[in-house]
Protein backbone atom coordinates (compact mmCIF):
# COMPACT_ATOMS: atom_id res chain seq x y z
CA UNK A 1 -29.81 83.48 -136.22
CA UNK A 2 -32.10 86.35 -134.79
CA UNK A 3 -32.74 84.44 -131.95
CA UNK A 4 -29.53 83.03 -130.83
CA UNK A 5 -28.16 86.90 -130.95
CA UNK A 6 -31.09 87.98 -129.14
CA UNK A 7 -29.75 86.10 -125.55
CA UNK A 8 -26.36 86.99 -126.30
CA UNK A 9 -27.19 90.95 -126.33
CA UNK A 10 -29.59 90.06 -122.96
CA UNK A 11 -26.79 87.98 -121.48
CA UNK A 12 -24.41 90.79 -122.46
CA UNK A 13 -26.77 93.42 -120.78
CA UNK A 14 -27.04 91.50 -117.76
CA UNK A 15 -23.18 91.13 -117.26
CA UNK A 16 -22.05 94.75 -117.26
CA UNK A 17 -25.76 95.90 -115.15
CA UNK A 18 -25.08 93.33 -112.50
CA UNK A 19 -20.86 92.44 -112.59
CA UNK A 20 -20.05 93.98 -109.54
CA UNK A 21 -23.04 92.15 -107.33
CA UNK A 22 -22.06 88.98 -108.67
CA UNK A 23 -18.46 89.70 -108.15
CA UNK A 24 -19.30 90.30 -104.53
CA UNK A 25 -21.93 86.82 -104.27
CA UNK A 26 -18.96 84.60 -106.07
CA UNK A 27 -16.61 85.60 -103.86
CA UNK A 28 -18.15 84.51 -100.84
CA UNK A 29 -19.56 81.33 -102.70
CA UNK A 30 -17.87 77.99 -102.38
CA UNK A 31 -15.88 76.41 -105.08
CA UNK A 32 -18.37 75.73 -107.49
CA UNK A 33 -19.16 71.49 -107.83
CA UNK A 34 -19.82 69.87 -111.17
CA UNK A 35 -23.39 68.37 -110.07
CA UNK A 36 -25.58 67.35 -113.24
CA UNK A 37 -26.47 63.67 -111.87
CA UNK A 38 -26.41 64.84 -108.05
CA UNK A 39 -28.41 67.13 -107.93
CA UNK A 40 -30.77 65.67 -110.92
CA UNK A 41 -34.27 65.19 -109.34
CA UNK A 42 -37.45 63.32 -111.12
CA UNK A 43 -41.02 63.62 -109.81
CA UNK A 44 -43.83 62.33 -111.38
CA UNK A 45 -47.50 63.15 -111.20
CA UNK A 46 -50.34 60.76 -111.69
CA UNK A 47 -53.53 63.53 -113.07
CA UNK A 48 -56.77 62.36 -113.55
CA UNK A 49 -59.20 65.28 -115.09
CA UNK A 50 -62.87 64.84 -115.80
CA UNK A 51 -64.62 67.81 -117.25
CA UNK A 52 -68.36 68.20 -118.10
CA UNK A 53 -70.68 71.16 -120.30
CA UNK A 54 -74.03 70.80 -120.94
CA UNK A 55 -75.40 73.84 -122.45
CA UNK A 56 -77.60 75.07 -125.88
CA UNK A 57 -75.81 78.65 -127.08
CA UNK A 58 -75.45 77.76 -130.29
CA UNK A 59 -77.12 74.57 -130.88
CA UNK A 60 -79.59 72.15 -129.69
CA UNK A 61 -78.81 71.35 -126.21
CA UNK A 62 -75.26 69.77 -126.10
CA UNK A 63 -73.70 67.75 -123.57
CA UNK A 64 -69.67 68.44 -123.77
CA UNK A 65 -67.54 65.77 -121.88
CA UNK A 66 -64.20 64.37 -121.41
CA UNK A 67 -62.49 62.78 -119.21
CA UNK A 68 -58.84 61.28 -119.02
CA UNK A 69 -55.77 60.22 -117.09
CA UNK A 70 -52.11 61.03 -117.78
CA UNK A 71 -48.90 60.34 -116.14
CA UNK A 72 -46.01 63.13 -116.28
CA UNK A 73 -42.45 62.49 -115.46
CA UNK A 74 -40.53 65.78 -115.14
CA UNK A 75 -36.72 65.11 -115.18
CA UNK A 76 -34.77 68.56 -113.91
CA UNK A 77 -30.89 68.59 -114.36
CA UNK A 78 -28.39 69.69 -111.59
CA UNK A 79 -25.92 71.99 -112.97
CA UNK A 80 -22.47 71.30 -114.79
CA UNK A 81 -19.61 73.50 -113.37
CA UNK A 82 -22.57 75.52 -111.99
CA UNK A 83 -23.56 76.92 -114.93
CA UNK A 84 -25.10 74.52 -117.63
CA UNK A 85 -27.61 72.02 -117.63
CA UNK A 86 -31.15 70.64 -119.31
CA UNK A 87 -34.74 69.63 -118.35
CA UNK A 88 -37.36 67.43 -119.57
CA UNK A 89 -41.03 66.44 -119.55
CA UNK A 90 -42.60 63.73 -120.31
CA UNK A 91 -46.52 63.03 -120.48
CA UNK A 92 -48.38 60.19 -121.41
CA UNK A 93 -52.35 60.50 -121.54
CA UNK A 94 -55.05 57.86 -122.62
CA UNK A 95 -58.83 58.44 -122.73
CA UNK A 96 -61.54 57.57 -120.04
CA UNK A 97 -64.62 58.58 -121.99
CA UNK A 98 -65.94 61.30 -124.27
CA UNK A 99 -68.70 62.76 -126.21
CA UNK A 100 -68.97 64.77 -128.93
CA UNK A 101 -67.71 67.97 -128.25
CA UNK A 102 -65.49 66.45 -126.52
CA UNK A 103 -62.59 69.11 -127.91
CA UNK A 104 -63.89 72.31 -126.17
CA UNK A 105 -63.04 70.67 -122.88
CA UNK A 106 -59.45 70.64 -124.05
CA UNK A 107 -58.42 67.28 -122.53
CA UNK A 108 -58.21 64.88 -125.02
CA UNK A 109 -56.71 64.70 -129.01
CA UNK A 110 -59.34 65.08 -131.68
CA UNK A 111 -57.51 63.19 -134.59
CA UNK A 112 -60.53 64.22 -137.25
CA UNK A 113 -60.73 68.20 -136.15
CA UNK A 114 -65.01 67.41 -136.12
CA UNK A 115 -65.00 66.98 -132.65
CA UNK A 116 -66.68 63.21 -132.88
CA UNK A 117 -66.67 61.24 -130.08
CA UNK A 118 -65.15 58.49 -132.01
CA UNK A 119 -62.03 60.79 -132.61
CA UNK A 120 -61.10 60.79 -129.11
CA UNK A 121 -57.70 59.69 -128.31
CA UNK A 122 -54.52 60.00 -126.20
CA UNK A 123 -51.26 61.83 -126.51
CA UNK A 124 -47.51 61.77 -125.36
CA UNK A 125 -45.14 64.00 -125.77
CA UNK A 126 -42.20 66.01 -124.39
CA UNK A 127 -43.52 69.03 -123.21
CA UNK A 128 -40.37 70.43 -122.66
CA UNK A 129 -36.69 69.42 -123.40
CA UNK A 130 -34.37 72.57 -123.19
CA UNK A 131 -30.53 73.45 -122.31
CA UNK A 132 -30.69 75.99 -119.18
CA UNK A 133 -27.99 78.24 -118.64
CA UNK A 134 -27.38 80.19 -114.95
CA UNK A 135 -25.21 83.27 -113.71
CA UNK A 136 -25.12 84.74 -110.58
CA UNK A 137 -27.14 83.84 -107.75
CA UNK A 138 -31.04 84.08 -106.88
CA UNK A 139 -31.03 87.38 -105.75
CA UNK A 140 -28.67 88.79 -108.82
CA UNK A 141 -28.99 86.54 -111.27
CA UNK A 142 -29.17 85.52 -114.96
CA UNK A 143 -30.38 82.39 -116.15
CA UNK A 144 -31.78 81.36 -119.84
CA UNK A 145 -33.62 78.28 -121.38
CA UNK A 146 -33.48 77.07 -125.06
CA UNK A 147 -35.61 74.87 -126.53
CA UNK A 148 -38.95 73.77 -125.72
CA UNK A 149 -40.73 75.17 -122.72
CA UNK A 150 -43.78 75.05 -120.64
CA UNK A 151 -44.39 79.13 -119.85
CA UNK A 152 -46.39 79.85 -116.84
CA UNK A 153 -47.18 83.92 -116.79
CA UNK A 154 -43.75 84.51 -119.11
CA UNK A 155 -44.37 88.19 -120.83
CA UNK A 156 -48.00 87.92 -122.26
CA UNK A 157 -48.01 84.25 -123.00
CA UNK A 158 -49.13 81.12 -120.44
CA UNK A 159 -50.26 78.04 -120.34
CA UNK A 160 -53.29 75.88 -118.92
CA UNK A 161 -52.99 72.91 -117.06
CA UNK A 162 -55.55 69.84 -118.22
CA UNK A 163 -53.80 66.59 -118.72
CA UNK A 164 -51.06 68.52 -119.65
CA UNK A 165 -49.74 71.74 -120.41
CA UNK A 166 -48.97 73.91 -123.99
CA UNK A 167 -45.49 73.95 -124.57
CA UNK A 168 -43.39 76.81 -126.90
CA UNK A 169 -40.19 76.10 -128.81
CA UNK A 170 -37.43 79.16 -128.70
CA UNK A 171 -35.58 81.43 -125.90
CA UNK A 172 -36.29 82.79 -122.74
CA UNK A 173 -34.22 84.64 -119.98
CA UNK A 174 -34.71 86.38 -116.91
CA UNK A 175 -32.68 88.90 -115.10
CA UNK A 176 -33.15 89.01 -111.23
CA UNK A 177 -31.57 92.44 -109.59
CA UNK A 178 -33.04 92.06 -105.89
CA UNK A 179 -36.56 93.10 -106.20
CA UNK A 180 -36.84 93.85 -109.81
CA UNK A 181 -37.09 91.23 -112.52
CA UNK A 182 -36.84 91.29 -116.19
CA UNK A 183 -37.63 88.80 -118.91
CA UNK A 184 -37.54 88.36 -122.19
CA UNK A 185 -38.42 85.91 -124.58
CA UNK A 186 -38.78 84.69 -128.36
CA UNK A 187 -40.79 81.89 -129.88
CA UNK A 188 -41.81 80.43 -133.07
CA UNK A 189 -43.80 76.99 -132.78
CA UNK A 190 -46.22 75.31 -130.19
CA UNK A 191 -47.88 72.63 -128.64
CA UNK A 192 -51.17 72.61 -127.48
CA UNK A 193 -51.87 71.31 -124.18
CA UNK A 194 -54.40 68.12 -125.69
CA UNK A 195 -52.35 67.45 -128.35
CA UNK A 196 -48.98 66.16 -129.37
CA UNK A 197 -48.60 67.93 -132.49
CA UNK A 198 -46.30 70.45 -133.38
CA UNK A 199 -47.95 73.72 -134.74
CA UNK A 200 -46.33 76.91 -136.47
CA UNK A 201 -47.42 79.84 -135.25
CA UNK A 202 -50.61 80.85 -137.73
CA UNK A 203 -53.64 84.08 -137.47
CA UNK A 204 -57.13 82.65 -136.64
CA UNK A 205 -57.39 82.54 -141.11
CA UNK A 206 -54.51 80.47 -141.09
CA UNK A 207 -51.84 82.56 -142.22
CA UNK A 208 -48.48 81.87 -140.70
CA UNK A 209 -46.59 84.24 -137.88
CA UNK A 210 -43.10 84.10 -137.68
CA UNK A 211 -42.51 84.06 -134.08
CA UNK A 212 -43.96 85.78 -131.04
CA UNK A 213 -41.26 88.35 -128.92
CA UNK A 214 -42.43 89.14 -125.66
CA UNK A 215 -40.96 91.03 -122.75
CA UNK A 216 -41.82 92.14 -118.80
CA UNK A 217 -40.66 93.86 -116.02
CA UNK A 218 -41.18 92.92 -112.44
CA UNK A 219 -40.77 94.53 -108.99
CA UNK A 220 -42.21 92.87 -106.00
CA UNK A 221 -41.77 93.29 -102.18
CA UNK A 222 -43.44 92.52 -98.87
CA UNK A 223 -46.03 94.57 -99.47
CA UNK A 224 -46.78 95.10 -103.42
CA UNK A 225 -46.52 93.79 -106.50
CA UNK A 226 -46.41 95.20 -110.03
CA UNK A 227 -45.87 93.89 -113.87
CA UNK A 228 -45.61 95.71 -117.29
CA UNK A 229 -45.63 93.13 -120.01
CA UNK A 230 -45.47 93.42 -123.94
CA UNK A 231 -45.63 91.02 -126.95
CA UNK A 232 -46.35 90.89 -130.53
CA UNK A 233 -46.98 88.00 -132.47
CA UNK A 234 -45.23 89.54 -135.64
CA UNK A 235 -47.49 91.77 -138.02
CA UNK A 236 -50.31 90.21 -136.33
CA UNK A 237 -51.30 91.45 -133.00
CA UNK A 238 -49.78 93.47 -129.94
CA UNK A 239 -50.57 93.15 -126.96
CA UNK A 240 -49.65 95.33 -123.33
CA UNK A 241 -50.81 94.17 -119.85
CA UNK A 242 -50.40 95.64 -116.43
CA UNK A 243 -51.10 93.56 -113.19
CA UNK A 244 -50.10 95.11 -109.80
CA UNK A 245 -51.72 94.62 -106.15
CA UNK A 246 -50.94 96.37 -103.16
CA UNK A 247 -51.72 95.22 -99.53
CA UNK A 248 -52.99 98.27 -97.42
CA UNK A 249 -53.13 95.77 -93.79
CA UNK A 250 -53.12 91.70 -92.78
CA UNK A 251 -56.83 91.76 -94.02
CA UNK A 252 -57.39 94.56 -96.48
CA UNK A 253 -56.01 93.66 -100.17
CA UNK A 254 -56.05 96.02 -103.74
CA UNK A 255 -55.38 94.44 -106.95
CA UNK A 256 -56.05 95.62 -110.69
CA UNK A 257 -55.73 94.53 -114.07
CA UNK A 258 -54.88 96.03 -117.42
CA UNK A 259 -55.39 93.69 -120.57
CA UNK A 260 -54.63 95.26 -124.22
CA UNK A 261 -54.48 93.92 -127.75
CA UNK A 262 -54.17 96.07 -131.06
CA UNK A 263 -54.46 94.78 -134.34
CA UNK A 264 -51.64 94.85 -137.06
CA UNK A 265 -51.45 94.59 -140.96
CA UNK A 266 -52.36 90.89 -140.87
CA UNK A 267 -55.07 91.07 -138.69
CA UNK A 268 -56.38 94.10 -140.53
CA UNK A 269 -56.26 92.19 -143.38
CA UNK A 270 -58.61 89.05 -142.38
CA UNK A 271 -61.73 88.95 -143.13
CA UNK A 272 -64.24 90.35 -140.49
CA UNK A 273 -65.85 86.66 -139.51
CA UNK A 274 -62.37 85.63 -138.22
CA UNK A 275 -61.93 88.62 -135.78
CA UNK A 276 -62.78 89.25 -132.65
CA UNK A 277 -62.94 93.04 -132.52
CA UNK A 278 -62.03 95.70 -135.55
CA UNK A 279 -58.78 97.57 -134.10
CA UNK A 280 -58.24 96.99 -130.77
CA UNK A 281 -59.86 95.55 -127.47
CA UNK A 282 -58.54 96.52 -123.57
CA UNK A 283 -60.15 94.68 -120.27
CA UNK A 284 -59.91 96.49 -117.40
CA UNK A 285 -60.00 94.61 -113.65
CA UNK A 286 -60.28 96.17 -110.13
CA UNK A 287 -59.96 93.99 -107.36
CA UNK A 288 -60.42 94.39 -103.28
CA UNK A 289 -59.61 91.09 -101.03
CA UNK A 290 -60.13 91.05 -97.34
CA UNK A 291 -59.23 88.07 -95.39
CA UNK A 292 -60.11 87.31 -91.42
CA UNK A 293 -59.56 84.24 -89.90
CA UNK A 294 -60.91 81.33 -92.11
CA UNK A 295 -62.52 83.29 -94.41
CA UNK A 296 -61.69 85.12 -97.42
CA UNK A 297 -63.79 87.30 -99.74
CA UNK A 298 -62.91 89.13 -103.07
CA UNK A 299 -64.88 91.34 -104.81
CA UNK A 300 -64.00 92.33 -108.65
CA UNK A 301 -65.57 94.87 -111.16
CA UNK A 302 -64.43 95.04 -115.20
CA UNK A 303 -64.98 96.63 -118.22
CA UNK A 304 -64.19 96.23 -121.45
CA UNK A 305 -64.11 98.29 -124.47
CA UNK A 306 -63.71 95.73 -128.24
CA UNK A 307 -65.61 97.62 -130.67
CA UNK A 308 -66.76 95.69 -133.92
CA UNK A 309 -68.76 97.07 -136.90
CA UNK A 310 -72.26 94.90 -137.15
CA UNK A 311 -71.74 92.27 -134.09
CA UNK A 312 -70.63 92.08 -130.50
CA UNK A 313 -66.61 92.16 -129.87
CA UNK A 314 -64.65 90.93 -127.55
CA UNK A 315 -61.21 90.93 -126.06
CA UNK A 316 -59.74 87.29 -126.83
CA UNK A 317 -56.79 85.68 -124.69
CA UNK A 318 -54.74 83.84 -127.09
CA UNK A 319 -52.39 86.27 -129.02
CA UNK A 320 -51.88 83.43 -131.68
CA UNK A 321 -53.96 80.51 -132.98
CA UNK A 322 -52.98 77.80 -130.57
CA UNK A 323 -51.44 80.10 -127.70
CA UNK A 324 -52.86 80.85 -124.62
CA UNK A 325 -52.38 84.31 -123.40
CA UNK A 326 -51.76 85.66 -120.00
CA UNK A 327 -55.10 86.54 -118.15
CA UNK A 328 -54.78 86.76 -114.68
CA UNK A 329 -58.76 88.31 -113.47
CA UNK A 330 -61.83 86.98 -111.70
CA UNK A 331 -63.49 87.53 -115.21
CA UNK A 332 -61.32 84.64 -116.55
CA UNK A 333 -64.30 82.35 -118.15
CA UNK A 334 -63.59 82.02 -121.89
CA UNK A 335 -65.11 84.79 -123.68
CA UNK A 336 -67.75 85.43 -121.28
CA UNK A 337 -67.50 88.88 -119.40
CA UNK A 338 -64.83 90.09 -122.04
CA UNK A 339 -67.50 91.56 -124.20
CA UNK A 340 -67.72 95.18 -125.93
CA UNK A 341 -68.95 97.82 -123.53
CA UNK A 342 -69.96 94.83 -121.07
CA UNK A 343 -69.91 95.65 -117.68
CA UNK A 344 -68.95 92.26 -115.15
CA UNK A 345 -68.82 91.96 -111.12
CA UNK A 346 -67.52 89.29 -109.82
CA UNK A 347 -67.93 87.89 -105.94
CA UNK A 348 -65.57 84.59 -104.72
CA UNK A 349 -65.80 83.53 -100.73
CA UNK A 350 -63.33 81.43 -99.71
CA UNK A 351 -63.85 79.30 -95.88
CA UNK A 352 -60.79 76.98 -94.89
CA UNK A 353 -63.03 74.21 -93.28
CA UNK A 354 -59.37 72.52 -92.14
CA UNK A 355 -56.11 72.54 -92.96
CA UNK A 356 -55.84 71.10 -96.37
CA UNK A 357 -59.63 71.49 -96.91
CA UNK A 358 -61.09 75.03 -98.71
CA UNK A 359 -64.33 75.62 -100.48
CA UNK A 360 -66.04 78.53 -101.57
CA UNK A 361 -68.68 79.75 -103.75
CA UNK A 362 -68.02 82.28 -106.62
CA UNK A 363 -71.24 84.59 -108.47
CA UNK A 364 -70.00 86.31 -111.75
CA UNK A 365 -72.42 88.40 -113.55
CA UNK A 366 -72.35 90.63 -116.87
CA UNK A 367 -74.37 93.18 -119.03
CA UNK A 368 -74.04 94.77 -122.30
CA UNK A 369 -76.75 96.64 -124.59
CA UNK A 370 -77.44 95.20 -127.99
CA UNK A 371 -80.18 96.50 -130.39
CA UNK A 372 -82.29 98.31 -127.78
CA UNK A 373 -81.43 94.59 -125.39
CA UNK A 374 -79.96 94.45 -121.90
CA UNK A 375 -78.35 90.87 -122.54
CA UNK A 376 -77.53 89.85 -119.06
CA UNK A 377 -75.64 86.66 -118.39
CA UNK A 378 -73.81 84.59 -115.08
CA UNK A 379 -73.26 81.90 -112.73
CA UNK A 380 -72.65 80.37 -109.98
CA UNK A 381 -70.27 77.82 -108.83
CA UNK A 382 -69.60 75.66 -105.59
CA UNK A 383 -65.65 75.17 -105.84
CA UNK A 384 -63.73 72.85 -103.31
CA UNK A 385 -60.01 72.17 -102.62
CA UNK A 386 -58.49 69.23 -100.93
CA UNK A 387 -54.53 69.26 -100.37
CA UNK A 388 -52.20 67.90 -97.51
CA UNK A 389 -55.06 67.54 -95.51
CA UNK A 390 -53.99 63.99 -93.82
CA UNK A 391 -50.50 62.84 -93.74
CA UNK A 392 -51.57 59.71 -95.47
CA UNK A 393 -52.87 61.78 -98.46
CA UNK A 394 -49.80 64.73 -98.52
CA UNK A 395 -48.84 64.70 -101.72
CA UNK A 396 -53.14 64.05 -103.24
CA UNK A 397 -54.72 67.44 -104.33
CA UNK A 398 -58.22 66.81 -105.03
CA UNK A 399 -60.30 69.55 -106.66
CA UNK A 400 -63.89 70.32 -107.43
CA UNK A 401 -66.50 72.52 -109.56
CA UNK A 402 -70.02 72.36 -109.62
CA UNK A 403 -71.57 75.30 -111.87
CA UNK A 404 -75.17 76.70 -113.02
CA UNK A 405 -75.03 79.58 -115.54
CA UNK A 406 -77.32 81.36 -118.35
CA UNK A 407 -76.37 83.19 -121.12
CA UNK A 408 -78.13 83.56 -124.41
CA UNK A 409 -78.41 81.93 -127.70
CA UNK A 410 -75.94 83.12 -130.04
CA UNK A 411 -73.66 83.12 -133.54
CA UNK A 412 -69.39 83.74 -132.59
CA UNK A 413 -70.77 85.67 -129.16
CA UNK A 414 -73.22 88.02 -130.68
CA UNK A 415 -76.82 87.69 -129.93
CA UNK A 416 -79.58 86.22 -131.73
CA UNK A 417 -82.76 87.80 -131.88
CA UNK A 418 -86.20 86.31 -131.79
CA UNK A 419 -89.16 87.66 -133.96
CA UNK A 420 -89.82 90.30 -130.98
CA UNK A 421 -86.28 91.64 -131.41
CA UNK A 422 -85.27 89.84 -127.88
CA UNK A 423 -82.48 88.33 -127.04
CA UNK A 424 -82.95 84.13 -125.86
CA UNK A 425 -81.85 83.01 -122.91
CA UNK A 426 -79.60 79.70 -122.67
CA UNK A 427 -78.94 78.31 -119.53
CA UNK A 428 -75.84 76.14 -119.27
CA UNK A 429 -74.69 73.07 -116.27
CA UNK A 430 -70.88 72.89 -115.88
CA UNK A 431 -69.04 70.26 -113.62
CA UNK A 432 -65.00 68.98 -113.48
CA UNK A 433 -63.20 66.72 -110.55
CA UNK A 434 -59.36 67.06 -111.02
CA UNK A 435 -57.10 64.22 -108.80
CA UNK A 436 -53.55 65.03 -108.64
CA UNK A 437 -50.93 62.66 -107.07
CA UNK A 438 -46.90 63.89 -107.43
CA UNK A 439 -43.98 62.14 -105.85
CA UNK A 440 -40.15 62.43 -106.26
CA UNK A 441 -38.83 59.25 -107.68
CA UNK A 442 -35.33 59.93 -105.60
CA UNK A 443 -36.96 60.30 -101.85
C-alpha cells in the first residue's frame, strides 16, 4: 500500500544520508540487549479538568460547562534486539457534571450531537497502540511508528490535551542528523480527544479525505530555533507554517510565526456557509520575550489576511473536520484574533512566586473594520501554575484560569448589526482548574 512504501523510501533515504555516522556510533556501542519487558515502563496519570463559558455571541446568554475525571495508563515498550518494539495508551474518563453546551468545552462525549446536558457521558479508549521501529542513535537516528498515535507539533497537525488527547491512525518517522531534524508523516482516520469514536477523515460538508501527508524540517541549537512544515489533507486544503525564534542575550528573546492554508478543488467546491475564507487565509505572529530574575514578559503583534466575499473570514486551525492543527502563537484563542484584516496584540507577564509556583496575567486585544465598524474585542486572564512545589506534592501539577472578555454578537464570526448599523457588544466570563497527578507504576 501507498503508505507502507512511503517509510520504506524514508527509511531507505535515511540509510544511505546517515550510514557512515551510524557505522561510526555502532561501533563504539555495546552489544545490543534484547530488552522489551526490561526496559518496559508504565505511568499513569490521574486528570481532573473542569472548564467553564458563560457568554451571549450568538444566543441568549449561555452558560457552557463541563467537568470530568479520567485515568490514563501509558504502557511504553523497551526495545527487541534494539530495534523493534510497541506502545500503548489507555484512558478511561467518566463525567462530573455538565450543562448544555457542554460539547464546546471539549471534555466530555455528546452521544446525541445536540449538545444536551443529558447527553453527557464518558469515554475509553486506546489513544495510541503502534509498532515503533529505531536506527541509529539520538543524535543520528531513524526511528518510525505505525499505527495509532497521539501527535504533539508533528508537520502541521497536533493535538490538545483535556481529559485526553486526539489520536491519528497511519505512519510517522523522523530523521535526526545532529541539529537538523526531518519528519514525515501519513494519516487517514482520527480520534477526537472527547470521544472514543473512530472518524474518517471528512471536509467541514462532510465529504470524505483520503488521508492527510504532512512533512517538516527542523534545525535547532543553543541559541535558535527554526521549522518549515507542510501538509495537505488531499484535494482539500494545504497548508505551510514557519515557526523560528532566536535568542539575542540571557534576557532578550525574538520569536515569529507564519500560519498558511490554501484551498483546493474540494474546498472550492463547498458551499460558501461551510468555509471559513474564499481561497486562502495566512496569520502572521511576531514575538519579543525578555526575562530578569522572576519575571518574564512577552509581547506579541499579528495579522491576518482571510478574505471572504459578503462576511468576515478567518484563518481556522484544524486542516480536517476533527483534526487539530498546529498553532503555536499568543493569538491561540479559537477563532478570536484570526480574523480578516484584524489586527491583535497580545501582552503575558509571567512572576515565579516560588519554585513550583508561577502566575501571570495575559491582555489580548483585536480590531478589524466591518461596514464603516471598528469591531474591537479582548480579555483578560489571571493564569496560575502549581508544579513540584513541595516534595510531598512532586509529581501534582495544579493549574488555573480566571478570564473576563467582550466581543460582539454574531452569526459563524461575522458581525451583527443593530438598526443603527453598529456592531453589539457581548461580554463573555471564562474559568477552568486542571489537577494532574502522574506516577510510574515500576518505581
Amino acid at each position: 500500500m501507498k503508505e507502507a512504501l512511503f517509510i520504506l523510501l524514508f527509511a531507505s533515504l535515511y540509510l544511505n544520508a546517515f550510514h557512515s555516522k551510524a557505522a561510526i556510533s555502532d561501533a563504539q556501542a555495546p552489544p545490543a540487549k534484547n530488552r522489551l519487558w526490561q526496559d518496559a515502563q508504565v505511568d499513569i496519570k490521574l486528570r481532573n479538568y473542569w472548564k467553564y463559558l458563560k457568554e451571549d455571541e450568538a444566543q441568549p446568554v449561555t452558560v457552557h460547562n463541563a467537568w470530568g475525571q479520567a485515568v490514563t495508563l501509558d504502557f511504553q515498550s523497551g526495545y527487541l534486539w534494539d530495534r523493534v518494539g510497541f506502545d500503548a495508551t489507555y484512558t478511561g474518563a467518566i463525567k462530573l457534571g455538565a450543562s448544555d453546551y457542554f460539547s464546546t468545552r471539549g471534555l466530555l462525549y455528546d452521544s446525541g450531537g445536540n449538545m444536551e446536558k443529558r447527553d453527557a457521558h464518558g469515554f475509553s479508549k486506546f489513544g495510541q497502540r503502534y509498532l515503533k521501529l529505531k536506527l541509529g542513535n539520538a543524535a543520528y537516528g531513524f526511528n518510525a511508528k505505525a499505527g495509532w498515535q497521539e501527535l504533539k507539533n508533528f508537520g502541521v497537525l497536533t493535538s490538545t490535551h483535556r481529559l485526553s488527547r486526539n489520536s491519528y491512525a497511519g505512519y510517522s518517522g523522523i530523521v535526526n542528523g545532529g541539529n537538523m531534524q526531518l519528519a514525515l508523516g501519513v494519516f487517514n482516520k482520527t480520534i477526537r480527544h472527547d470521544s472514543a469514536k473512530t472518524l474518517s477523515l471528512q471536509t467541514q460538508s462532510g465529504q470524505k479525505v483520503d488521508a492527510i501527508y504532512t512533512g517538516a524540517l527542523n534545525y535547532k541549537d543553543q541559541q535558535s530555533a527554526f521549522t518549515y512544515a507542510f501538509g495537505e489533507a488531499r484535494h482539500y486544503q494545504r497548508r505551510h507554517l514557519i515557526e523560528a525564534a532566536y535568542t539575542l542575550s540571557p534576557r532578550w528573546r525574538l520569536a515569529s510565526q507564519i500560519y498558511g492554508s490554501q484551498g483546493l478543488e474540494n474546498y472550492k467546491s463547498m458551499p460558501a456557509s461551510k468555509k471559513t475564507f474564499d481561497t486562502q487565509a495566512w496569520h502572521y505572529v511576531g514575538e519579543v520575550r525578555r526575562t530578569q530574575g522572576d519575571w518574564a514578559q512577552t509581547f506579541a503583534a499579528a495579522w491576518t489576511s482571510a478574505p471572504k466575499t459578503n462576511a468576515v473570514g478567518y484563518y481556522a486551525r484544524p486542516l480536517t473536520k476533527n483534526t487539530r492543527g498546529r498553532f503555536n502563537s499568543l493569538t491561540s484563542v479559537g477563532k478570536d484574533y484570526t480574523r480578516d484584516k484584524e489586527l491583535a496584540l497580545v501582552s503575558l507577564s509571567q512572576y515565579q512566586i516560588s519554585p513550583g509556583i508561577n502566575s501571570g496575567i495575559q491582555f489580548n486585544y483585536g480590531q478589524f473594520n466591518y461596514r464603516n465598524n471598528r469591531v474591537r474585542t479582548g480579555e483578560v486572564s489571571l493564569i496560575n501554575r502549581f508544579s513540584n512545589w513541595h516534595p510531598d506534592f512532586k509529581n501534582m501539577t495544579v493549574s488555573t484560569l480566571l478570564g473576563y472578555g467582550w466581543s460582539y454578537k454574531n452569526s459563524k464570526s461575522t458581525p451583527q448589526l443593530n438598526a443603527r448599523g453598529k456592531y453589539m457588544r457581548s461580554d463573555s466570563l471564562s474559568a477552568e482548574v486542571s489537577i494532574e497527578y502522574k506516577f510510574d507504576l515500576f518505581n
